[in-house]
Protein backbone atom coordinates (compact mmCIF):
# COMPACT_ATOMS: atom_id res chain seq x y z
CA UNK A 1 -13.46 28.17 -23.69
CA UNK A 2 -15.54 28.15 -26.96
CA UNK A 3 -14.93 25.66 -29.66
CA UNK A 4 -13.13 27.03 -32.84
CA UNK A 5 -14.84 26.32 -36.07
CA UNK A 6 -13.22 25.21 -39.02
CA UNK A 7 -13.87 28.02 -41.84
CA UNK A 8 -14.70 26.57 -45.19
CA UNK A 9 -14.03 29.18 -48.00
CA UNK A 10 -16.63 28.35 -50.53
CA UNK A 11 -16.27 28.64 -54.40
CA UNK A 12 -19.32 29.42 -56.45
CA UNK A 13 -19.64 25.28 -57.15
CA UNK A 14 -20.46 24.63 -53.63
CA UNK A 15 -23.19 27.41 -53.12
CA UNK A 16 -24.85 26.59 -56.53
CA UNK A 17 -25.41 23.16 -55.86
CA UNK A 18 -26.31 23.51 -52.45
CA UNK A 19 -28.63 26.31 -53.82
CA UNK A 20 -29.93 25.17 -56.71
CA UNK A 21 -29.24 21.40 -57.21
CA UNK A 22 -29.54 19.94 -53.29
CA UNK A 23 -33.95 20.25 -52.55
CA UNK A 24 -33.19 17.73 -49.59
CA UNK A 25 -31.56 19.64 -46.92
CA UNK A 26 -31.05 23.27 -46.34
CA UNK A 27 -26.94 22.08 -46.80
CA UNK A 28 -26.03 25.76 -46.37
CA UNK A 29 -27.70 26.26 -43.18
CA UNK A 30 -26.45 22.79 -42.02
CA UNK A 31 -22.75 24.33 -42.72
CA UNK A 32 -23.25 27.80 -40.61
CA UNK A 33 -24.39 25.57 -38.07
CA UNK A 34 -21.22 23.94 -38.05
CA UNK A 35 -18.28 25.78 -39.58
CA UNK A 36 -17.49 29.66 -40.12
CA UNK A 37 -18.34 30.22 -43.96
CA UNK A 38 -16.50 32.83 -46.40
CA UNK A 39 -15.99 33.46 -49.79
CA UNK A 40 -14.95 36.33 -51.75
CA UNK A 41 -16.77 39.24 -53.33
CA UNK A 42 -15.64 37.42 -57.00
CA UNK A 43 -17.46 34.68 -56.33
CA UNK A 44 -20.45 36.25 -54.30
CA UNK A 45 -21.10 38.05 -57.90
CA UNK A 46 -20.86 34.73 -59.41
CA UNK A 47 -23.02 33.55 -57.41
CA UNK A 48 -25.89 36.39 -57.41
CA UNK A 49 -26.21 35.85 -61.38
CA UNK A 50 -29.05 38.28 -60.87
CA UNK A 51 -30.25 36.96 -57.77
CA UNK A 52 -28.19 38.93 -55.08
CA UNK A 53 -30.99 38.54 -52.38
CA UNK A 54 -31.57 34.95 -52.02
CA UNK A 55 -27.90 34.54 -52.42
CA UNK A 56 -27.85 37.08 -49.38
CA UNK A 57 -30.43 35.86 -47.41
CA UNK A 58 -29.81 32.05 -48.19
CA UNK A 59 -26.72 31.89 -47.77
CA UNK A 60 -25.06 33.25 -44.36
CA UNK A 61 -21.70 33.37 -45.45
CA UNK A 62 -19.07 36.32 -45.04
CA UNK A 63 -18.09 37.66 -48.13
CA UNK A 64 -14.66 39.70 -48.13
CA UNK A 65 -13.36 42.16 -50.87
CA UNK A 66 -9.79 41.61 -51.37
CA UNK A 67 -9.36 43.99 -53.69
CA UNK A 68 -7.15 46.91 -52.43
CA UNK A 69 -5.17 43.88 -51.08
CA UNK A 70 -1.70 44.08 -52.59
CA UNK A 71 -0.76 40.64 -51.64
CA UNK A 72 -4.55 39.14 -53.34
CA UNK A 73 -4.07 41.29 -56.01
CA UNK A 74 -0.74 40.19 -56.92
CA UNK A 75 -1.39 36.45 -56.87
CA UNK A 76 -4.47 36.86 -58.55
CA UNK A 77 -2.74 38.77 -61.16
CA UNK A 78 -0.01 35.97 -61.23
CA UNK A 79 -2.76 33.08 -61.27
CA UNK A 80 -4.94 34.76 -63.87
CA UNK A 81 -1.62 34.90 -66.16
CA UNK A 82 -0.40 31.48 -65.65
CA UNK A 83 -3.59 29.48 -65.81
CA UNK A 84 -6.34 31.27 -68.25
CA UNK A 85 -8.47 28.33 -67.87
CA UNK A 86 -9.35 28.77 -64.19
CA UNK A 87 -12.44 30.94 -63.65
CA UNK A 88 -11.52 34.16 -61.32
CA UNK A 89 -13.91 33.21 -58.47
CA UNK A 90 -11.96 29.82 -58.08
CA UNK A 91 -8.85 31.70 -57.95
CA UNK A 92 -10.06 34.73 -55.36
CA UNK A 93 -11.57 31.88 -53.43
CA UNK A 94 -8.27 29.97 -53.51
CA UNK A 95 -6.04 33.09 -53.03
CA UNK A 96 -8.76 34.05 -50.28
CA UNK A 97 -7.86 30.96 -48.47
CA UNK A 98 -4.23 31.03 -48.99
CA UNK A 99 -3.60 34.52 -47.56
CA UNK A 100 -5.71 34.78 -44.70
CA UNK A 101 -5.98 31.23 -43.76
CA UNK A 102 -3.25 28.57 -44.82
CA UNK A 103 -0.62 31.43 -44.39
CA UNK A 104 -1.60 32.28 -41.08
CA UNK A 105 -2.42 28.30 -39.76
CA UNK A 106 -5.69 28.89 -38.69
CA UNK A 107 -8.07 26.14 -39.43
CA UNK A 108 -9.82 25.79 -42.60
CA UNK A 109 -10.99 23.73 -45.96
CA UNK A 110 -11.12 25.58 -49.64
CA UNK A 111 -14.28 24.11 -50.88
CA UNK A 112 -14.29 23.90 -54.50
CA UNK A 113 -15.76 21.16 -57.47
CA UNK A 114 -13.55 22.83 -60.16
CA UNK A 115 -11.06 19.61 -60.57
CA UNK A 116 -9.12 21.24 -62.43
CA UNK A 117 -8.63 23.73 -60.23
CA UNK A 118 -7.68 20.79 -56.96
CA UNK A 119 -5.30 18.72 -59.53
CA UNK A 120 -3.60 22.63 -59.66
CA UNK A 121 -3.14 23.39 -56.10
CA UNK A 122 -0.37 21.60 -55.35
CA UNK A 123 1.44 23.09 -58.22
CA UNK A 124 0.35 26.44 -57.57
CA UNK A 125 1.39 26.41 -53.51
CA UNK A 126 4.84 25.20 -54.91
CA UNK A 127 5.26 27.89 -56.93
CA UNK A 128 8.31 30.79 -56.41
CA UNK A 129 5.85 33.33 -56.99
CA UNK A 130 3.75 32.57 -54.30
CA UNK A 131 6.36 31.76 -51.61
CA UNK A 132 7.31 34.89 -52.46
CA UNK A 133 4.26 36.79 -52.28
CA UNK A 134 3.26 34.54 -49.20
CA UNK A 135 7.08 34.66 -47.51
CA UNK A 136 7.11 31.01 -46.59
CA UNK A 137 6.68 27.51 -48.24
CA UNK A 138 2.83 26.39 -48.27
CA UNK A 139 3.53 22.65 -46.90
CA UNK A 140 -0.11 21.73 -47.89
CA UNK A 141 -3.33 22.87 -48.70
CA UNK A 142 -7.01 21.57 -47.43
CA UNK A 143 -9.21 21.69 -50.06
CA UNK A 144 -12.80 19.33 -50.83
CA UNK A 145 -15.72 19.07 -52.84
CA UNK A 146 -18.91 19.55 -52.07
CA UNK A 147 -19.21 15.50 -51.70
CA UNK A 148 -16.42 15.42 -48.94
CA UNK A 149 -18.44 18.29 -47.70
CA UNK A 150 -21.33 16.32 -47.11
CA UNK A 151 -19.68 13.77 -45.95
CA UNK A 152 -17.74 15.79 -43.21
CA UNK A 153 -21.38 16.28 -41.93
CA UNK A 154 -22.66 13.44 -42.17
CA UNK A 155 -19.47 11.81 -39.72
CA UNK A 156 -20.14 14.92 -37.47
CA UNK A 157 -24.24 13.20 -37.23
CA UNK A 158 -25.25 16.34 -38.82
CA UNK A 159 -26.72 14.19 -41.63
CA UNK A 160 -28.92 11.10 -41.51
CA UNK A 161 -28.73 7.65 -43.71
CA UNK A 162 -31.86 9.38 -44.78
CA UNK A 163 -30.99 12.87 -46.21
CA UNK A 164 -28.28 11.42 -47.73
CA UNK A 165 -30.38 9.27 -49.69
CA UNK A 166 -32.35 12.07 -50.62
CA UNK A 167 -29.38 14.09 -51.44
CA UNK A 168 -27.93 11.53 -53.64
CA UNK A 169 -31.41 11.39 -54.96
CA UNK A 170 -31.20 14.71 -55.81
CA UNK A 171 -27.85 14.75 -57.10
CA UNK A 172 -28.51 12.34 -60.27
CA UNK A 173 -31.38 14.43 -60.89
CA UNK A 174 -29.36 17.35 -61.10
CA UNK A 175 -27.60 19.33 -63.79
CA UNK A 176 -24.50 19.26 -61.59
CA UNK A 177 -22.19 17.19 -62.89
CA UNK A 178 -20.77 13.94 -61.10
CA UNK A 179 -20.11 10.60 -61.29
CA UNK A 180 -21.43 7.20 -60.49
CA UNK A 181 -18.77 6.52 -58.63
CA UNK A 182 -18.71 9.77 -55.90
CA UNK A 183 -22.44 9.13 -55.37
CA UNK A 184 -21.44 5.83 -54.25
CA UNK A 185 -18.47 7.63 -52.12
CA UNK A 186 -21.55 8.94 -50.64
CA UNK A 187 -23.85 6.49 -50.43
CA UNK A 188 -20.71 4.23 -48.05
CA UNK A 189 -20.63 7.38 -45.75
C-alpha cells in the first residue's frame, strides 16, 4: 500500500521565498519530495510576475483553476467583500484548501506567511456563509508558515543542523520579512 502524502497548498509567500529569498536548499524540490504541492491559478500568476517559466519549471507544483467553480467562486466573492485587505491569491489559496481539502478530510496544510490572513482563519471557517457554501461546520483548519514548513522537514531528517544554518543565514539576509524571534524557532529545531 503506498504512503499518502500530505498536500500543502502553497500561497505566493511560500514560493517567493523559497524562490527568491532561500539560496541554501532547493526548499521546493525538498517539498515535492515529500508532500503533494498545489496552489491555485491566482496565485501561480502572482507568482510568475513575468517569470512564468522558472516559476514552471522550478517549482513542480499543481496549479488548479477554480474558476467556473460555483462553490470557489462564491466564497471568493464572499471573502473578497468581507475582508478587502487580504490579497486574492491568499484567499483562492485558502478557499482552494477549504473546498477540496478540509471539506473533504483528506490530509493537508494551507501554507501561507500572510498573518493576517492565519489570525483570520478561524473567523472565516466560523462563518454562516461558509458553512453554508461548504454544508458542514469547518472544526479546524491546518495552516503554517513557511518557518513551520521548514521545520516539518527538518523533524522528517529532510534537513540538516547544517542547511538550516544556512537557511537562517539566508533568511536575515533577505528582504522577506521576519523576526528575531522565528529564526530562533528555527534555529531550536
Amino acid at each position: 500500500m503506498a504512503l499518502l502524502k500530505t498536500t500543502k497548498i502553497l500561497d505566493n509567500t511560500v514560493i517567493s521565498a523559497a524562490i527568491n529569498e532561500i539560496k541554501a536548499v532547493d526548499l521546493l524540490s525538498i517539498c515535492n519530495e515529500n508532500y503533494a504541492m498545489v496552489t491555485s491559478m491566482e496565485v501561480f500568476h502572482e507568482a510568475c510576475g513575468g517569470n512564468r517559466h522558472r516559476v514552471t519549471k522550478e517549482c513542480q507544483i499543481e496549479i488548479r483553476d477554480k474558476a467556473k467553480d460555483q462553490k470557489f467562486t462564491q466564497i471568493i466573492s464572499y471573502l473578497c467583500d468581507r475582508y478587502p485587505y487580504l490579497h486574492e491569491g491568499e484567499l483562492s489559496a485558502f478557499t482552494l484548501a477549504l473546498l477540496d481539502y478540509a471539506c473533504s478530510g483528506e490530509s493537508y496544510f494551507f501554507v501561507t506567511d500572510d498573518r493576517t490572513m492565519r489570525r483570520r482563519i478561524d473567523e472565516i471557517i466560523a462563518s454562516p456563509q461558509i458553512t453554508n457554501v461548504c454544508q458542514m461546520q469547518i472544526q479546524s483548519f491546518n495552516h503554517t508558515g513557511t518557518i513551520g514548513l521548514i521545520r516539518r522537514l527538518y523533524q522528517k531528517r529532510c534537513l540538516s543542523n547544517e542547511e538550516i544554518d544556512e537557511i537562517i543565514a539566508n533568511l536575515r539576509e533577505s528582504t522577506f520579512y521576519i523576526t528575531e524571534e522565528l529564526l530562533k524557532e528555527l534555529k531550536r529545531c
